[in-house]
C-alpha atoms as a PDB file:
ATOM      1  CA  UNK A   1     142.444 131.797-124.494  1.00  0.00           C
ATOM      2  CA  UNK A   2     144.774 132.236-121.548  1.00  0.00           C
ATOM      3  CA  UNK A   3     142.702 129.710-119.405  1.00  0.00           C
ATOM      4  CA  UNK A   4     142.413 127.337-121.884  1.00  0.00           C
ATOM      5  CA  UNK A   5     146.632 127.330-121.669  1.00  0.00           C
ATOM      6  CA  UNK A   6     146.656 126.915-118.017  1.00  0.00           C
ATOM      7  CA  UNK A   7     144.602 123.542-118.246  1.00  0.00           C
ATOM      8  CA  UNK A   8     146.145 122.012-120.698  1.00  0.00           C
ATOM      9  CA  UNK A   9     149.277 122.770-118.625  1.00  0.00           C
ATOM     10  CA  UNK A  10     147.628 121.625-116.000  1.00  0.00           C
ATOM     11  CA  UNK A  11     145.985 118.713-117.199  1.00  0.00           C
ATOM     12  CA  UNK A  12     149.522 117.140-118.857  1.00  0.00           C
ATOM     13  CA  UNK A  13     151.409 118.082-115.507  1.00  0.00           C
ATOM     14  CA  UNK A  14     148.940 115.528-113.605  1.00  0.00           C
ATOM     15  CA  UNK A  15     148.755 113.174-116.035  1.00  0.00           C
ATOM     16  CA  UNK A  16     152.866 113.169-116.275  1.00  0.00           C
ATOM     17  CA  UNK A  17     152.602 113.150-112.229  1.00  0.00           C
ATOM     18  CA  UNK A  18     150.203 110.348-112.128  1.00  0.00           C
ATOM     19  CA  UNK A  19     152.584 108.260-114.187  1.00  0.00           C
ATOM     20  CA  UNK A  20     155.719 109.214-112.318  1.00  0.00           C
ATOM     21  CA  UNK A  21     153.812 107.867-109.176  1.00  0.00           C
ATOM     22  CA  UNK A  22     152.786 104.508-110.790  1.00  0.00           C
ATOM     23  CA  UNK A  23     156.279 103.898-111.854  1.00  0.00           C
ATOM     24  CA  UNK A  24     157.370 104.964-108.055  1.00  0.00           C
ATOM     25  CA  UNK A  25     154.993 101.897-106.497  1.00  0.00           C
ATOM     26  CA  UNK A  26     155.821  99.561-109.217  1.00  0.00           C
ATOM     27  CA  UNK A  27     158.680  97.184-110.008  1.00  0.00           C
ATOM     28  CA  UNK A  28     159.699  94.314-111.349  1.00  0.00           C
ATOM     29  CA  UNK A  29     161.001  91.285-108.892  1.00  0.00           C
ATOM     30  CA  UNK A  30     163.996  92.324-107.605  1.00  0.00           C
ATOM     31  CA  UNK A  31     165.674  88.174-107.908  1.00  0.00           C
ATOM     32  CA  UNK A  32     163.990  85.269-108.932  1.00  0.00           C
ATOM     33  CA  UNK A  33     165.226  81.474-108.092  1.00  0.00           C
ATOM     34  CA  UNK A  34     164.667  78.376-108.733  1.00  0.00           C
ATOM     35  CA  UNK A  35     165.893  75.184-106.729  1.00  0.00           C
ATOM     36  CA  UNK A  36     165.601  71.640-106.093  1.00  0.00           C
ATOM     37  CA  UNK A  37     163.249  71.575-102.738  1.00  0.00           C
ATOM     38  CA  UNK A  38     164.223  68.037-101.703  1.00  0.00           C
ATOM     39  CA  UNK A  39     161.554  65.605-103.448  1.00  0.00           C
ATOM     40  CA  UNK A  40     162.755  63.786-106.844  1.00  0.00           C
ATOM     41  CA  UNK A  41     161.037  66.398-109.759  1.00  0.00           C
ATOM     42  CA  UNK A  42     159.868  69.094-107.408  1.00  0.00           C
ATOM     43  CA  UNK A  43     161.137  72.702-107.362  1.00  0.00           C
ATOM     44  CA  UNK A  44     160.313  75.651-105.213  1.00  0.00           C
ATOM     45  CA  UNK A  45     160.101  79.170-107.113  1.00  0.00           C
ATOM     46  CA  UNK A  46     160.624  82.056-105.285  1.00  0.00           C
ATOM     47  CA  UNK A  47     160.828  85.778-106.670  1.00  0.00           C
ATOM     48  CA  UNK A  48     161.662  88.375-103.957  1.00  0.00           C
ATOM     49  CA  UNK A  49     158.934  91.146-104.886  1.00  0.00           C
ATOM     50  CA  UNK A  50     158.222  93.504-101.571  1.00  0.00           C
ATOM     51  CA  UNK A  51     154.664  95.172-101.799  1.00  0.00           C
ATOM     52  CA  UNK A  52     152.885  96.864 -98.963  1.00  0.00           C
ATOM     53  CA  UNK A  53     148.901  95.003-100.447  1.00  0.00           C
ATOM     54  CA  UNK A  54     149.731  91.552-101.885  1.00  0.00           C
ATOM     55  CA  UNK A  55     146.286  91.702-103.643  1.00  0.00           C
ATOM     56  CA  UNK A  56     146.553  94.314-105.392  1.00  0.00           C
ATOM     57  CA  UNK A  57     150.365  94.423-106.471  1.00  0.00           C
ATOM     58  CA  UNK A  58     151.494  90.875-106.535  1.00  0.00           C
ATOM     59  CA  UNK A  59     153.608  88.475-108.726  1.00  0.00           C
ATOM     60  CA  UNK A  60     150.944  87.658-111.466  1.00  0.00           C
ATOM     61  CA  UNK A  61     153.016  84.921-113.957  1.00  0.00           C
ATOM     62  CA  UNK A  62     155.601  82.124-113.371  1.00  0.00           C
ATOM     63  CA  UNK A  63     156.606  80.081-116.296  1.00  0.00           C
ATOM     64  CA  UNK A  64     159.168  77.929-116.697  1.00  0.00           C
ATOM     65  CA  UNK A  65     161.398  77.042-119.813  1.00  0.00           C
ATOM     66  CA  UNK A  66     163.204  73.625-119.832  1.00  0.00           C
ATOM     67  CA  UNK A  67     165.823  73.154-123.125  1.00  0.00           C
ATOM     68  CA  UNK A  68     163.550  75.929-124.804  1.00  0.00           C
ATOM     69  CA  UNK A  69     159.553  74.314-123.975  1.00  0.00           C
ATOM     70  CA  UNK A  70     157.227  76.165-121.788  1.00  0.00           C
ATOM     71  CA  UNK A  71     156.412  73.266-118.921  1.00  0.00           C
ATOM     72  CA  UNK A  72     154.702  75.382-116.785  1.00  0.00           C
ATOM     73  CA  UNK A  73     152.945  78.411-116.632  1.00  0.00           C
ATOM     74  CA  UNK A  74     151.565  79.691-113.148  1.00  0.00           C
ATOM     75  CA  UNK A  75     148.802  82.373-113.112  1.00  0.00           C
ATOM     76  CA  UNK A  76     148.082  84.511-109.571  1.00  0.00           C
ATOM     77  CA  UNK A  77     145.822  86.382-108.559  1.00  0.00           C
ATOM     78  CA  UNK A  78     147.662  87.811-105.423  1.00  0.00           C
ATOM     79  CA  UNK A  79     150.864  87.124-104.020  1.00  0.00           C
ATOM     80  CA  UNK A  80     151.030  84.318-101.342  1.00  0.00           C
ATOM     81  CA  UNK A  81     154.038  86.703 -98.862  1.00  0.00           C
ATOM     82  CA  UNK A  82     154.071  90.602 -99.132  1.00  0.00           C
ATOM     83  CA  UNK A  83     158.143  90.156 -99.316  1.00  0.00           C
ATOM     84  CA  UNK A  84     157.971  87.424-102.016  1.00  0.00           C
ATOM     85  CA  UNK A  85     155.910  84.775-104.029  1.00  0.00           C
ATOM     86  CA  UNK A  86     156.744  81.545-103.588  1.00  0.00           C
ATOM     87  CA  UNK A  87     155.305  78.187-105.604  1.00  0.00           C
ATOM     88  CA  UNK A  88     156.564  74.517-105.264  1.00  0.00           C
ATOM     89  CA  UNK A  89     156.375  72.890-108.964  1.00  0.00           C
ATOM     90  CA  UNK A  90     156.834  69.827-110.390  1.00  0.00           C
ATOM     91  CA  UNK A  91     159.181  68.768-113.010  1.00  0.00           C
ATOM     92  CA  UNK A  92     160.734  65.501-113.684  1.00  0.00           C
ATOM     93  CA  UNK A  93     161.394  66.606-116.646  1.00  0.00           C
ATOM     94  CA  UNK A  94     164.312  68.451-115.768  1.00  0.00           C
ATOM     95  CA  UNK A  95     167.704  66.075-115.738  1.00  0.00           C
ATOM     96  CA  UNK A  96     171.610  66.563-115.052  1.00  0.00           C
ATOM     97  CA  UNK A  97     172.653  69.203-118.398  1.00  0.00           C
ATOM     98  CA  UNK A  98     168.776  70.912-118.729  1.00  0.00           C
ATOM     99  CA  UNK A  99     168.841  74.397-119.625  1.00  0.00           C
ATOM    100  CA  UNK A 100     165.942  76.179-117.243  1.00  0.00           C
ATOM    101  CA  UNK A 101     164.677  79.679-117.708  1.00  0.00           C
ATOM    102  CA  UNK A 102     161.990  80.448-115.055  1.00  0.00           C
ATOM    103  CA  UNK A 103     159.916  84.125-115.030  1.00  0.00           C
ATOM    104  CA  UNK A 104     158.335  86.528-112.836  1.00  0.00           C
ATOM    105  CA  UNK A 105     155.907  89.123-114.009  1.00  0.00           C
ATOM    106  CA  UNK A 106     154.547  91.867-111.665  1.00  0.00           C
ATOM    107  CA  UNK A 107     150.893  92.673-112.599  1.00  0.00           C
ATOM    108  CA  UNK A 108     151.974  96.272-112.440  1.00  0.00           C
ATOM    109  CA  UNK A 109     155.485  96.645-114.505  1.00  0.00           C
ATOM    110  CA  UNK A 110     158.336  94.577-115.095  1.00  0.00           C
ATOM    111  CA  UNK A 111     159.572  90.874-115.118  1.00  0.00           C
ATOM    112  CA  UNK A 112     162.586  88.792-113.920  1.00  0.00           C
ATOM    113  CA  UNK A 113     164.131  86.199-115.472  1.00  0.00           C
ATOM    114  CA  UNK A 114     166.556  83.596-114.192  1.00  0.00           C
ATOM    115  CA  UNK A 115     168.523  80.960-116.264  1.00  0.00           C
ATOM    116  CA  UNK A 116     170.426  77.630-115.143  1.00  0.00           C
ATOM    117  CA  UNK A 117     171.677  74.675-115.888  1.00  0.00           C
ATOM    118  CA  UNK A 118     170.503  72.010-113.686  1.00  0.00           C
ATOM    119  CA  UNK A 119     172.878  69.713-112.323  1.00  0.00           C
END
């Protein structure tokens, strides 16, 4: 009976460990931008996300939200820099007075969102 304890103990101490640890390696962006990158409708997207293996912790959805319609939805399957993901869209449809919401998800845990208005 006494065994029997001592493992389940044991057995919800690691599994309480092993989540502590996944929680310790992942994160959610730590900023996410969005900004005009020079060409009329194009935008580069860059969320700072630092992982030490970009293919197996990486930035795994981008969308973007212009006056409340999803225009663009990015899916990864690793992260193009270890320090950050960064993607060049285009949208004409964004004018002087749009509201933008763009989104980073980790494939682990945790998102990041930024809002504008474009001007």
């Amino acid at each position: 009976m006494f065994n029997i304890m001592v493992m389940k103990r044991m057995c919800f101490l690691l599994g309480f460990l092993g989540v502590l640890v996944s929680q310790v390696w992942s994160h959610a962006p730590s900023k996410v931008t969005m900004a005009p990158s020079g060409e009329a409708g194009k935008w580069k997207v860059t969320a700072e996300h630092s992982v030490a293996d970009s293919t197996s912790h990486y930035i795994e959805l981008i969308t973007v939200m212009v006056d409340g319609k999803e225009l663009k939805k990015l899916e990864l399957k690793k992260q193009s820099l270890k320090a950050r993901e960064v993607q060049e869209v285009v949208l004409p449809q964004i004018r002087k007075g749009s509201k933008v919401e763009v989104r980073a998800k980790c494939n682990k845990l945790g998102a990041k969102t930024y809002s504008f208005t474009a001007e």
